[in-house]
C-alpha atoms as a PDB file:
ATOM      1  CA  UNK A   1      29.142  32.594 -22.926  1.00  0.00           C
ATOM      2  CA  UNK A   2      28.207  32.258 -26.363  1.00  0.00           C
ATOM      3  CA  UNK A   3      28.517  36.048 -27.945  1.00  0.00           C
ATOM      4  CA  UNK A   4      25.173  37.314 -29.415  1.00  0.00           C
ATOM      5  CA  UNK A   5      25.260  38.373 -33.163  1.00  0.00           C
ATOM      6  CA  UNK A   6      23.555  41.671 -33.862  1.00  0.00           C
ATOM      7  CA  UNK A   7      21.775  41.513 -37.595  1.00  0.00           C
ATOM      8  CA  UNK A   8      21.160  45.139 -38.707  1.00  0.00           C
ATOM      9  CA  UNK A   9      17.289  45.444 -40.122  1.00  0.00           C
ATOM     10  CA  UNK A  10      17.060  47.052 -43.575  1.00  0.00           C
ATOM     11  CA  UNK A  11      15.045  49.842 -43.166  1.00  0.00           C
ATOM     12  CA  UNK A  12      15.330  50.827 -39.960  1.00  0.00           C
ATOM     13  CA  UNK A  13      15.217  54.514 -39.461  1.00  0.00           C
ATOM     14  CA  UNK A  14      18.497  56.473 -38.196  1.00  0.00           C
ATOM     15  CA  UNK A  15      16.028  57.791 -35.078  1.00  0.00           C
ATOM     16  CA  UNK A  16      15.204  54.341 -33.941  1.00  0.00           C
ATOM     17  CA  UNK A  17      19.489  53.689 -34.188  1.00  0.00           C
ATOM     18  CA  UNK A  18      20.001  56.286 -32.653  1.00  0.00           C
ATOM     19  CA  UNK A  19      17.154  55.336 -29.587  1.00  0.00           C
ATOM     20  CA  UNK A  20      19.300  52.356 -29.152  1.00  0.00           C
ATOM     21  CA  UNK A  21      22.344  53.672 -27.884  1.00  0.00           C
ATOM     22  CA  UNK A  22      25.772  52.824 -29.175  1.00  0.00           C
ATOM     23  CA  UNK A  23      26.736  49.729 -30.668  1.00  0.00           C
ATOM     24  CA  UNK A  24      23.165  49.087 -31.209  1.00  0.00           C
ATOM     25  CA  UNK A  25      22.621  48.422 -27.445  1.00  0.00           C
ATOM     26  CA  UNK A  26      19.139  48.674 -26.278  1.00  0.00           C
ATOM     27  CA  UNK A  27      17.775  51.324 -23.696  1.00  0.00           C
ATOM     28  CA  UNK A  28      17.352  51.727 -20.260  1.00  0.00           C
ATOM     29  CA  UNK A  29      14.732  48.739 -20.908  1.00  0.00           C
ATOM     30  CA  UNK A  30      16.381  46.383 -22.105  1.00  0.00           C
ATOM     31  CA  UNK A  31      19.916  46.353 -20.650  1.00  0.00           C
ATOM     32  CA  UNK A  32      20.576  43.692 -18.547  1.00  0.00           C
ATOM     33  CA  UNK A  33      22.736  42.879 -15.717  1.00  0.00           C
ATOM     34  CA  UNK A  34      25.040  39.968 -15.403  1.00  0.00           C
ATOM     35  CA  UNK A  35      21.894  37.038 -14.538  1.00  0.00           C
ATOM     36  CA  UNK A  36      19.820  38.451 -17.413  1.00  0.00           C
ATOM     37  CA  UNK A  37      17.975  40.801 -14.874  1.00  0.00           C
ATOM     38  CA  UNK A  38      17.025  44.406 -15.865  1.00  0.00           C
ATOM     39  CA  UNK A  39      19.547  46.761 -15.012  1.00  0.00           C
ATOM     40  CA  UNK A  40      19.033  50.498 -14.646  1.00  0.00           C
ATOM     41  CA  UNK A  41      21.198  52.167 -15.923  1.00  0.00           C
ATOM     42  CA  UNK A  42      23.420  55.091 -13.943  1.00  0.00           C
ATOM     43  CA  UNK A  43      20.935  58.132 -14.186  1.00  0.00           C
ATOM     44  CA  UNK A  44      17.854  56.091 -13.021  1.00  0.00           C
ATOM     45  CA  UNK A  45      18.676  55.469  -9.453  1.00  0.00           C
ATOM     46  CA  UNK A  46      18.884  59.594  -8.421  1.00  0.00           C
ATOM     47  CA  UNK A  47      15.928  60.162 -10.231  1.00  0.00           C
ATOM     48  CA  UNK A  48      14.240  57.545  -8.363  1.00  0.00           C
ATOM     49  CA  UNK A  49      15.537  59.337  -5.016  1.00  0.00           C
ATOM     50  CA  UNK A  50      14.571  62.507  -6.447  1.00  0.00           C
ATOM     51  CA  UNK A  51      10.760  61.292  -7.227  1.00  0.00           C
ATOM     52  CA  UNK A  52      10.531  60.133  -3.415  1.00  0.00           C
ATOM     53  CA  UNK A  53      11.864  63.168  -2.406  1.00  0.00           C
ATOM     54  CA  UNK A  54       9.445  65.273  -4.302  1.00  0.00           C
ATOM     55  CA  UNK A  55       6.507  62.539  -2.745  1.00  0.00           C
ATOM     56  CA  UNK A  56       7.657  63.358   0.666  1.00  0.00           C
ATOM     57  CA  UNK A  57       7.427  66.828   0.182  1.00  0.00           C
ATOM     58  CA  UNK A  58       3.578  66.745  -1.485  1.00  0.00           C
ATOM     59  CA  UNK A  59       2.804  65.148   1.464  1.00  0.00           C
ATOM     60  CA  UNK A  60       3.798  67.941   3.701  1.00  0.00           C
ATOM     61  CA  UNK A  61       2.460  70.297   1.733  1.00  0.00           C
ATOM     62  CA  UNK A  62      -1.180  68.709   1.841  1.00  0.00           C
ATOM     63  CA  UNK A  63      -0.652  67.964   5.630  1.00  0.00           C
ATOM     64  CA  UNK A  64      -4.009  70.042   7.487  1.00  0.00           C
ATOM     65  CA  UNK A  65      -2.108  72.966   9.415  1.00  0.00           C
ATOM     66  CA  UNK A  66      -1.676  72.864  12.980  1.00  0.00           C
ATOM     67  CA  UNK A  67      -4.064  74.107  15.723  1.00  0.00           C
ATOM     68  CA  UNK A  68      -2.098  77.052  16.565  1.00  0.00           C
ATOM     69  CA  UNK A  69      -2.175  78.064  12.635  1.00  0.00           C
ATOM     70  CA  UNK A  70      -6.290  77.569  12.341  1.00  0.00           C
ATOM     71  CA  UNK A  71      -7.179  79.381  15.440  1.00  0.00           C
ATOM     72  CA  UNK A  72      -4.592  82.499  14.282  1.00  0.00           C
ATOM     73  CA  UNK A  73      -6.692  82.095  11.066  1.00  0.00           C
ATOM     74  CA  UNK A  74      -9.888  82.477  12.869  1.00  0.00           C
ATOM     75  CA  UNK A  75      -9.288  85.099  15.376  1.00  0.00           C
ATOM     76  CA  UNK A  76      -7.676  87.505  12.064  1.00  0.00           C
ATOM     77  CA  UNK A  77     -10.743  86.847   9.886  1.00  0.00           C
ATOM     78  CA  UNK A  78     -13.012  87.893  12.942  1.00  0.00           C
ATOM     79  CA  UNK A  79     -11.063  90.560  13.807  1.00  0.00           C
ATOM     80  CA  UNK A  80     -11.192  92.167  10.308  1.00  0.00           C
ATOM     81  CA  UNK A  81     -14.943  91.060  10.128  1.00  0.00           C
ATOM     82  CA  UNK A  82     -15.590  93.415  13.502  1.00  0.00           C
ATOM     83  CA  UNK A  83     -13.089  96.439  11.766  1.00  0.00           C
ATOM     84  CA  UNK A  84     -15.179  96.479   8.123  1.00  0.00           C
ATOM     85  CA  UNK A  85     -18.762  96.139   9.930  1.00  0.00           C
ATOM     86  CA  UNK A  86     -18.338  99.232  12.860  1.00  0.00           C
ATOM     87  CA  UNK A  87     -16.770 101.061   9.275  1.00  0.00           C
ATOM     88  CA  UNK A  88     -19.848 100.746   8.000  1.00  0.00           C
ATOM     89  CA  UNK A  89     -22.018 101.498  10.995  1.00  0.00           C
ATOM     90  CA  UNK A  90     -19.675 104.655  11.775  1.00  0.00           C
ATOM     91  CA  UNK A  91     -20.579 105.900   8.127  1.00  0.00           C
ATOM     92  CA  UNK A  92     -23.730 104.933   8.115  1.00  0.00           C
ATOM     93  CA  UNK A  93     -26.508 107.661   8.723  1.00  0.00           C
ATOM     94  CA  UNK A  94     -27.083 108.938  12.683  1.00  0.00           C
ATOM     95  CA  UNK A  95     -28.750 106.172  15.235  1.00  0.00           C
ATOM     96  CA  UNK A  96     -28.130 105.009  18.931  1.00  0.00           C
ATOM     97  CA  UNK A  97     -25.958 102.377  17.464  1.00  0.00           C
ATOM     98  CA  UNK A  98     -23.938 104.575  15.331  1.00  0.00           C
ATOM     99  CA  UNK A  99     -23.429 106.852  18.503  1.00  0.00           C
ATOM    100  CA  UNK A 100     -22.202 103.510  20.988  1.00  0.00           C
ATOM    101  CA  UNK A 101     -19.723 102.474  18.458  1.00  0.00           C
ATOM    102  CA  UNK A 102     -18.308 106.188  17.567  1.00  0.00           C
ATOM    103  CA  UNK A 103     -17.965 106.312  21.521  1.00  0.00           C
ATOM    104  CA  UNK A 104     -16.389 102.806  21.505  1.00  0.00           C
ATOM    105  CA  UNK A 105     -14.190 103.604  18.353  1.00  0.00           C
ATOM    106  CA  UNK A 106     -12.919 107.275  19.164  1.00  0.00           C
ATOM    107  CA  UNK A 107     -10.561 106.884  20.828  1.00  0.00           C
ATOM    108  CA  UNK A 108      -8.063 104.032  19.068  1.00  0.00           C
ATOM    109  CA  UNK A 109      -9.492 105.561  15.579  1.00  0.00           C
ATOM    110  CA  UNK A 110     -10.550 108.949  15.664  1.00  0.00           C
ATOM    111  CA  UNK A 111      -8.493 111.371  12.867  1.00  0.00           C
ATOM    112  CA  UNK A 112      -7.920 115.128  14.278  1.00  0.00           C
ATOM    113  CA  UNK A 113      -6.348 117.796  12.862  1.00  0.00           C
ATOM    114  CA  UNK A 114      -3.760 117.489  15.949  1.00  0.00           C
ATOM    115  CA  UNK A 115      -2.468 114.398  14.604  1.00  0.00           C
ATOM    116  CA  UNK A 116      -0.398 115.954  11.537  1.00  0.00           C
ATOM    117  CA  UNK A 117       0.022 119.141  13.784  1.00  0.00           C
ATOM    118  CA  UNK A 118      -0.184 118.896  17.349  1.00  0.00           C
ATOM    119  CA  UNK A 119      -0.070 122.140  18.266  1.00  0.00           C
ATOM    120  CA  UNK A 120      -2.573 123.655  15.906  1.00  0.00           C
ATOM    121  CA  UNK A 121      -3.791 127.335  16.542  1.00  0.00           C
ATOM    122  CA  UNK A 122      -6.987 128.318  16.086  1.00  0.00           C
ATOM    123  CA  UNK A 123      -6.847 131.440  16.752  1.00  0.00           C
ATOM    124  CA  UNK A 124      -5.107 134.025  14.276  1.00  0.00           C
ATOM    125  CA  UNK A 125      -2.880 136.594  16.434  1.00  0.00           C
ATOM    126  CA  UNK A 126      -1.058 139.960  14.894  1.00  0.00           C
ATOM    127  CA  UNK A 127       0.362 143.125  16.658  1.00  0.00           C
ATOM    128  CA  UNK A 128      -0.661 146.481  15.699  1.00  0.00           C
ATOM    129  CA  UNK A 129       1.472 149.781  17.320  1.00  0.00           C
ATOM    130  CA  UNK A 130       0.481 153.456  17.834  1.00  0.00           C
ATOM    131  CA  UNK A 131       2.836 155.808  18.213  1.00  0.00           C
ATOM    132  CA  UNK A 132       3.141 159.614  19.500  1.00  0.00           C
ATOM    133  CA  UNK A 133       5.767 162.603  18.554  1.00  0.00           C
ATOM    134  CA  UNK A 134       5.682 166.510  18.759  1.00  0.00           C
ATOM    135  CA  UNK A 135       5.101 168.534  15.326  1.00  0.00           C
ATOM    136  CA  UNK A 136       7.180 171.665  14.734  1.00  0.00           C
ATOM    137  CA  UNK A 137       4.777 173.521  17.383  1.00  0.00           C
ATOM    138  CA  UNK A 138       5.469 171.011  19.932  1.00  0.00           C
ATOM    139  CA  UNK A 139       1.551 169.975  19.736  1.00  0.00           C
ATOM    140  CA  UNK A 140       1.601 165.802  20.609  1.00  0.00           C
ATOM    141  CA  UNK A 141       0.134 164.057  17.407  1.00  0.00           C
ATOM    142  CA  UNK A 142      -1.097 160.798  17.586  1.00  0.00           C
ATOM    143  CA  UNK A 143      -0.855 158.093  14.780  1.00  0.00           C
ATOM    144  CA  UNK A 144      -3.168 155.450  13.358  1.00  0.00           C
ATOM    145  CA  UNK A 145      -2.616 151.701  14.107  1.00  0.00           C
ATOM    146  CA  UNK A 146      -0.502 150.016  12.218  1.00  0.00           C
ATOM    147  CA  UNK A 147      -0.657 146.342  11.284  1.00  0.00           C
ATOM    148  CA  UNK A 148       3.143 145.203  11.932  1.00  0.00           C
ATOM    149  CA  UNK A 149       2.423 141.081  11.243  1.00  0.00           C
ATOM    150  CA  UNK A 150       0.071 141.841   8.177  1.00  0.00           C
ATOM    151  CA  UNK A 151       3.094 144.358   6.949  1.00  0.00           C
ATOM    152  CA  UNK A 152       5.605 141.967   7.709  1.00  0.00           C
ATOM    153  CA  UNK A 153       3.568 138.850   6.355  1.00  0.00           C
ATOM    154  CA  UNK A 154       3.738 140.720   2.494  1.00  0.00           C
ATOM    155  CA  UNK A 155       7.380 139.192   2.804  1.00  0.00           C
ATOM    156  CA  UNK A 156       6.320 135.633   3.011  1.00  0.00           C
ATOM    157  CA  UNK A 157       4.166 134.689   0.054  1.00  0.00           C
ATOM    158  CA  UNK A 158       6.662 132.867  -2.289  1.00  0.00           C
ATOM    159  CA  UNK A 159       9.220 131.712  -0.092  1.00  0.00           C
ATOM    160  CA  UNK A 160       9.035 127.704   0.825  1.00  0.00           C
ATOM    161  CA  UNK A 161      11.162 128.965   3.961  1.00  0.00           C
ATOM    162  CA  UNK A 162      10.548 132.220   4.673  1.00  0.00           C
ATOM    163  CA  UNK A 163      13.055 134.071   7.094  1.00  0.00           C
ATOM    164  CA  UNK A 164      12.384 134.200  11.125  1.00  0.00           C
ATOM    165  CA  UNK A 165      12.783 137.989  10.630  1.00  0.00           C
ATOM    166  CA  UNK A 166       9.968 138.247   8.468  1.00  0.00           C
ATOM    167  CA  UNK A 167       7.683 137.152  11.101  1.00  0.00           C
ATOM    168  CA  UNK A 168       9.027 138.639  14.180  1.00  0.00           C
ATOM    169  CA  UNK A 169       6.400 140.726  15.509  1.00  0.00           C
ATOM    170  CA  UNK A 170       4.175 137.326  15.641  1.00  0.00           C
ATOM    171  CA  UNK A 171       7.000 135.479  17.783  1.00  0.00           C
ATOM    172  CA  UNK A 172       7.246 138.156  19.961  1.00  0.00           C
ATOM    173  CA  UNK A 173       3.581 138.127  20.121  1.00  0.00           C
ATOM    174  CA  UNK A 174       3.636 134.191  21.159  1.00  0.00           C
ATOM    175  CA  UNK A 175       6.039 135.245  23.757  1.00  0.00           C
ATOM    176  CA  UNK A 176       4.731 138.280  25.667  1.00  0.00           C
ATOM    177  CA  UNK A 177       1.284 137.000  25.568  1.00  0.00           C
ATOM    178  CA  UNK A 178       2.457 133.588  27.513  1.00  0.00           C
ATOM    179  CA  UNK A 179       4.231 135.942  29.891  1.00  0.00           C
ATOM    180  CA  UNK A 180       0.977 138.298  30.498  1.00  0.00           C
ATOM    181  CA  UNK A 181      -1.306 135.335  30.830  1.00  0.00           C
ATOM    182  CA  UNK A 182       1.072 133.878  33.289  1.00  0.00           C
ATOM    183  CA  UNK A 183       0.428 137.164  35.655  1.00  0.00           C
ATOM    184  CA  UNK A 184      -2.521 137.724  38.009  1.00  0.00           C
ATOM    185  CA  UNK A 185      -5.971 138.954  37.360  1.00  0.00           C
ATOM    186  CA  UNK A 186      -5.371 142.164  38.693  1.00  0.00           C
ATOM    187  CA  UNK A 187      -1.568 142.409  37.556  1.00  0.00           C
ATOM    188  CA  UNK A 188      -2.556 142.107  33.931  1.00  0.00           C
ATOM    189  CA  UNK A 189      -5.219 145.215  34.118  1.00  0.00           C
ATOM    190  CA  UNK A 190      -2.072 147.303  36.097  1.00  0.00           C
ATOM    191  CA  UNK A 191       0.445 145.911  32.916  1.00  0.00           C
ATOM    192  CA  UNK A 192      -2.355 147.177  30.399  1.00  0.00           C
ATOM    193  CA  UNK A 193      -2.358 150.699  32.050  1.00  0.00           C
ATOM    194  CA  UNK A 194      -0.034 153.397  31.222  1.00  0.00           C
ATOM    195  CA  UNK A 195       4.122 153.077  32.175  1.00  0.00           C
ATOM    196  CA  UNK A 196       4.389 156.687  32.377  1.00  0.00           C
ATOM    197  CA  UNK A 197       5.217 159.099  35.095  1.00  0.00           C
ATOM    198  CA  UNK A 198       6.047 162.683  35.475  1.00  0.00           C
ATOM    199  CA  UNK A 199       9.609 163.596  35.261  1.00  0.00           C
ATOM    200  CA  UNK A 200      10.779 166.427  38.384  1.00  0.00           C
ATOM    201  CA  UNK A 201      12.268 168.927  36.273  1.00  0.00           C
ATOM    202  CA  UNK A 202       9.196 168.882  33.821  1.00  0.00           C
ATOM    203  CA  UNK A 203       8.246 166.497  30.925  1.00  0.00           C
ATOM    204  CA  UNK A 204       7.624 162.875  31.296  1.00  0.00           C
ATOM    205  CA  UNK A 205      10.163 159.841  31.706  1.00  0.00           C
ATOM    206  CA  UNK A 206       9.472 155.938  32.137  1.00  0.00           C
ATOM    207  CA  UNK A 207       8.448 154.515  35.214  1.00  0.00           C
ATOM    208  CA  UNK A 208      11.233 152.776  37.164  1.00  0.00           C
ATOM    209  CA  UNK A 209      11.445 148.818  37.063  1.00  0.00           C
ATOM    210  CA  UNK A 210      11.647 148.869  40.954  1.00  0.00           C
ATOM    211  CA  UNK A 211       8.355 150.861  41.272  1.00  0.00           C
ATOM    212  CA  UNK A 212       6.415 148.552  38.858  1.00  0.00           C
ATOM    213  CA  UNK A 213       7.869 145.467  40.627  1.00  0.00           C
ATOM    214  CA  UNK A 214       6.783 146.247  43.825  1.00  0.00           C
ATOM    215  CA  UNK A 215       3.016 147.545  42.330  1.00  0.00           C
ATOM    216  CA  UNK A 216       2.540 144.103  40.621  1.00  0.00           C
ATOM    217  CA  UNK A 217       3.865 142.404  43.896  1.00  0.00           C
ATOM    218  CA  UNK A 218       1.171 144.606  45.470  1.00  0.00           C
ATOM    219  CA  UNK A 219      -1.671 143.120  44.083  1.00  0.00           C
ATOM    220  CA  UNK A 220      -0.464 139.488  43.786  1.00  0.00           C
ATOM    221  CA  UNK A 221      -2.358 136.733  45.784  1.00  0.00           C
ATOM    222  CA  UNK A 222       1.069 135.670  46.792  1.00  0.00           C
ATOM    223  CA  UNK A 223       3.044 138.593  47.492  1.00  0.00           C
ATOM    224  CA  UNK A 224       6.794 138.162  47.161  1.00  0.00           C
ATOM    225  CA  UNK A 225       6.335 134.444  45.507  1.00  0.00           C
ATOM    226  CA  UNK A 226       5.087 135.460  41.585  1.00  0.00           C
ATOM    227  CA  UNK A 227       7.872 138.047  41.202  1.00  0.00           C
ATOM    228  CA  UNK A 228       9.256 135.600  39.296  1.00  0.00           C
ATOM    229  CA  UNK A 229       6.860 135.960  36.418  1.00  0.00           C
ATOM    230  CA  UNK A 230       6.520 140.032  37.213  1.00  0.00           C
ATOM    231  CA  UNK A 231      10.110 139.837  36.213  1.00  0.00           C
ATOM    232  CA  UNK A 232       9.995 138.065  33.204  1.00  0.00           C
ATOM    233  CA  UNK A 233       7.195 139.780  31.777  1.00  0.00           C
ATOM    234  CA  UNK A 234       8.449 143.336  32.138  1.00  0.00           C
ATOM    235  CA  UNK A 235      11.911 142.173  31.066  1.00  0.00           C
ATOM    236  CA  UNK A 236       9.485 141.343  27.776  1.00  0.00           C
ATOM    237  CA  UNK A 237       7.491 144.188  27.946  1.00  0.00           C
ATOM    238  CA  UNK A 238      11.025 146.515  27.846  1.00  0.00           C
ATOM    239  CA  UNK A 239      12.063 144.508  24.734  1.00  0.00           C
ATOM    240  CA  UNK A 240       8.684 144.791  22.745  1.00  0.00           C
ATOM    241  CA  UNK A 241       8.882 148.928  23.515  1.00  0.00           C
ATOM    242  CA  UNK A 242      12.122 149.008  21.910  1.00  0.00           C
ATOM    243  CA  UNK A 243      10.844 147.233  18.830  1.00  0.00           C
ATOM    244  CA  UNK A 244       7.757 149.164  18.649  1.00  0.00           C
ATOM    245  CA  UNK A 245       9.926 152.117  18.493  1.00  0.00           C
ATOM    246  CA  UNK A 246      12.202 151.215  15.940  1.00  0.00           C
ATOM    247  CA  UNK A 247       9.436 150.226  13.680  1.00  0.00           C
ATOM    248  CA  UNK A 248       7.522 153.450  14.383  1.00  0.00           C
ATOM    249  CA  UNK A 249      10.359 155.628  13.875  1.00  0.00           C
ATOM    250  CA  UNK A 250      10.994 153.932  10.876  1.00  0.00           C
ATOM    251  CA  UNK A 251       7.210 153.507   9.370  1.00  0.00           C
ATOM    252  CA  UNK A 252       6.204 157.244  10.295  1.00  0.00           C
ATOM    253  CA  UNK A 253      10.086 158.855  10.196  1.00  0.00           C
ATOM    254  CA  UNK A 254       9.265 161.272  13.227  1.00  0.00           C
ATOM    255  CA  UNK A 255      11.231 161.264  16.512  1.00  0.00           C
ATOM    256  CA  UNK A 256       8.879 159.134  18.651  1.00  0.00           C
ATOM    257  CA  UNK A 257       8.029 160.252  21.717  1.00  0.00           C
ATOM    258  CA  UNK A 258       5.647 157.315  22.996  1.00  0.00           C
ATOM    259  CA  UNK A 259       4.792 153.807  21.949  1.00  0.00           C
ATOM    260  CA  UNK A 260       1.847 151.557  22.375  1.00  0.00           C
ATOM    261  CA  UNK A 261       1.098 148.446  20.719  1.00  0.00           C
ATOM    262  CA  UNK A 262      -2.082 145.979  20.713  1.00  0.00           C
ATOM    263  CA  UNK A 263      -2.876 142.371  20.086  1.00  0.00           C
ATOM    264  CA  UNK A 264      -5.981 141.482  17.715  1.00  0.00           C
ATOM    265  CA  UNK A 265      -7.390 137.851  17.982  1.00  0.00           C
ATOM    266  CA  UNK A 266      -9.560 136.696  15.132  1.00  0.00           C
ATOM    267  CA  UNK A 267     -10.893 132.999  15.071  1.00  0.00           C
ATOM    268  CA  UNK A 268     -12.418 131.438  11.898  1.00  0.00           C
ATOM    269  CA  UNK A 269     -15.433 129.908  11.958  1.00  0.00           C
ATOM    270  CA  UNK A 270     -15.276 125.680  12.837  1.00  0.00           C
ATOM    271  CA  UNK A 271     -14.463 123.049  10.560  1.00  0.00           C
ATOM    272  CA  UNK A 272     -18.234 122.366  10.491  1.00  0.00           C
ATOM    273  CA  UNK A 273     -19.119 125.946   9.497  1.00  0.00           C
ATOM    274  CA  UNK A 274     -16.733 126.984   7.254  1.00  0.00           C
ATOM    275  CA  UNK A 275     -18.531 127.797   4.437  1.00  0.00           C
ATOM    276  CA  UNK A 276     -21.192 130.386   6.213  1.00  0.00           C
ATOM    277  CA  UNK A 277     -21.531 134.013   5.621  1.00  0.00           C
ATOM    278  CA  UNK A 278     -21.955 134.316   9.336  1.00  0.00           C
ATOM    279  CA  UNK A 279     -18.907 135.236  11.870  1.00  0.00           C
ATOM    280  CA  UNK A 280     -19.499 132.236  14.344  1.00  0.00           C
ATOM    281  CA  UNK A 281     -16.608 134.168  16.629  1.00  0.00           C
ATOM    282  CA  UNK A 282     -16.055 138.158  17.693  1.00  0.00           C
ATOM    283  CA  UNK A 283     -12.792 139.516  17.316  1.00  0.00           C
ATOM    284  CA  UNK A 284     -10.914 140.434  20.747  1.00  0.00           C
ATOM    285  CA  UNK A 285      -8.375 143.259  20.954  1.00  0.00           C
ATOM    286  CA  UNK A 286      -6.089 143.467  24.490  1.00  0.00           C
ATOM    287  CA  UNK A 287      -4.597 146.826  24.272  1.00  0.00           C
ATOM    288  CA  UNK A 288      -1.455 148.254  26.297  1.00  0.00           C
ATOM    289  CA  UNK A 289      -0.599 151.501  27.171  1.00  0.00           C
ATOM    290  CA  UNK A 290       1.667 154.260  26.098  1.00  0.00           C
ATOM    291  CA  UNK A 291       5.332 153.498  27.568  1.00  0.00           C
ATOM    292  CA  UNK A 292       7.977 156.354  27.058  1.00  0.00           C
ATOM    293  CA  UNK A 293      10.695 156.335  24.766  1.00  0.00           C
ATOM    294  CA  UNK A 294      14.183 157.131  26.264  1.00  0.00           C
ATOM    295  CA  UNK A 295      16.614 155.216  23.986  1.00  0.00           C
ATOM    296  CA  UNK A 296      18.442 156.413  21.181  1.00  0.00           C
ATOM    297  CA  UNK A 297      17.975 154.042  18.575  1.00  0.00           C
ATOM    298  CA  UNK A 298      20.989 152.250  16.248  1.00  0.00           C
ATOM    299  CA  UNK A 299      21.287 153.953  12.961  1.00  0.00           C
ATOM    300  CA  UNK A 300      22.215 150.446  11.503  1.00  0.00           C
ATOM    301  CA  UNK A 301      18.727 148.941  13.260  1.00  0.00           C
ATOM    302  CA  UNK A 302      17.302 151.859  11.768  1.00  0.00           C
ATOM    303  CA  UNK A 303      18.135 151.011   8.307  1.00  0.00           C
ATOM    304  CA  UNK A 304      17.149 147.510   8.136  1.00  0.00           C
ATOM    305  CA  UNK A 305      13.280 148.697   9.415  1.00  0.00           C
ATOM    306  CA  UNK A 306      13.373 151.507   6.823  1.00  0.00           C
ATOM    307  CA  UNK A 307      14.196 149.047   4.088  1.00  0.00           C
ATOM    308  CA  UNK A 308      11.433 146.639   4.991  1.00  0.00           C
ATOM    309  CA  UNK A 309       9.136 148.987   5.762  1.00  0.00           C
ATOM    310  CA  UNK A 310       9.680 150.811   2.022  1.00  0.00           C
ATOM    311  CA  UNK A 311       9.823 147.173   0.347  1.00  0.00           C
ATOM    312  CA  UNK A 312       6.545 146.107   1.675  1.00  0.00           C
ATOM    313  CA  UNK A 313       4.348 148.853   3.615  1.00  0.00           C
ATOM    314  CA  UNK A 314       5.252 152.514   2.711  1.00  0.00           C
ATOM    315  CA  UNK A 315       5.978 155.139   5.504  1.00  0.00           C
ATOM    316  CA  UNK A 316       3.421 156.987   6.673  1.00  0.00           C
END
């Protein structure tokens, strides 16, 4: 083979020598392969693969989507188109169609208050005591009611978490009032009477557990089978005396001779009518009667009521 003589061309720029590779060789175009054929050169065959890699791939992409994928598509777009139009008719001013769908819609979309707190009250419940004791002439002077969950409630405004302490009288309230509504019709009006009985060598004492147990058992539709709940209640009804007393000693500082204590009900007016002048509910009051004091009370009990009672009511 006869070697070929490379001439170099006056004025050719350094950019076009440099095009041609080294030695002066030409490009990817005109290298040849050993029978004068075009030859490409080492980085043209991957990016060859590479463009009919890329082709294969368009093609997937603009392949139409399966059946499965366009009937998914159409059952989503009517299902949102169903959602935004009963929106609209469920906003929409009062008609028999609004009405069907409401019905329809309640109750997979309805919002209530019981969702973020299921076991809302609506009802607003405190407990209020009266208490008795004997002046210096032995004459029996009675008290006002006292608030003890308003008094106790002055201790809550500014705490995130207030202590259970400072709301004890409305627990207890939660408490006995499940265990009087659990009793019988005429076992709650005996419970709301008096626990008082004449003592034999003069004065008064407490009526006896045993005595009570077997009046409430008395009256009971099912004699002998809702001692159960006579039992719990009293059991209740003893521990809510006690605190009455300590608080009354405490809020009035007189030897207490007797103890009653009330609960007050008062209901605000419906979401709908909040903003009237008018009281759409009454208040209800369930009042108990006088039970006997015949405990001597701790003097360290005693000090904790006195030092609420001077932080946030004032003694009487």
């Amino acid at each position: 083979m006869t070697p070929i003589t490379r001439t170099p061309v006056e004025g050719r720029s350094d950019t076009l020598r440099q095009a041609q590779g080294p030695g002066g060789a030409q490009g990817r175009e005109g290298a040849q392969g050993p029978d004068g054929a075009e030859e490409p050169d080492g980085d043209q065959a991957p990016a060859s693969g590479r463009q009919d890699r890329g082709a294969g791939s368009s093609r997937d992409e603009t392949a139409p989507p399966k059946r499965a994928a366009r009937i998914a598509a159409a059952v989503s777009i009517a299902l949102v188109g169903v959602y935004v139009a009963g929106t609209l008719v469920i906003v929409s001013p009062t008609t028999p169609v609004r009405g069907a769908v409401v019905a329809a819609a309640g109750p997979y979309f309805t919002q209530k208050w019981n969702v973020f707190a299921p076991s809302i009250m609506k009802t607003n419940i405190t407990f209020s005591v009266q208490a008795q004791w004997r002046d210096a002439d032995g004459t029996l002077v009675k008290s006002d009611w006292v608030n003890v969950t308003k008094l106790e409630q002055q201790a809550v405004p500014g705490h995130a978490e207030p202590s259970r302490i400072q709301k004890s009288s409305w627990n207890a309230m939660l408490a006995y009032n499940a265990r009087y509504l659990a009793l019988d019709a005429q076992q709650r009006e005996i419970v709301r009477d008096t626990f008082i009985q004449r003592a034999d060598g003069g004065g008064y004492r407490a009526q006896s557990a045993e005595s009570l147990i077997a009046d409430l058992d008395a009256v009971s539709t099912t004699p002998g089978s809702g001692q159960g709940d006579v039992v719990r209640f009293l059991r209740y009804d003893y521990m809510l005396k006690e605190y009455a007393t300590a608080f009354s000693t405490a809020y009035f500082d007189q030897d207490v001779e007797r103890v009653r204590w009330r609960i007050d009900r008062t209901r605000p007016n419906d979401f709908e009518n909040r903003f009237s002048e008018e009281q759409q509910f009454d208040d209800t009051a369930v009042t108990f009667g006088w039970r006997h004091v015949d405990d001597v009370i701790d003097p360290e009990t005693l000090a904790v009521y006195r030092d609420v009672v001077t932080r946030y009511g004032g003694a009487r």
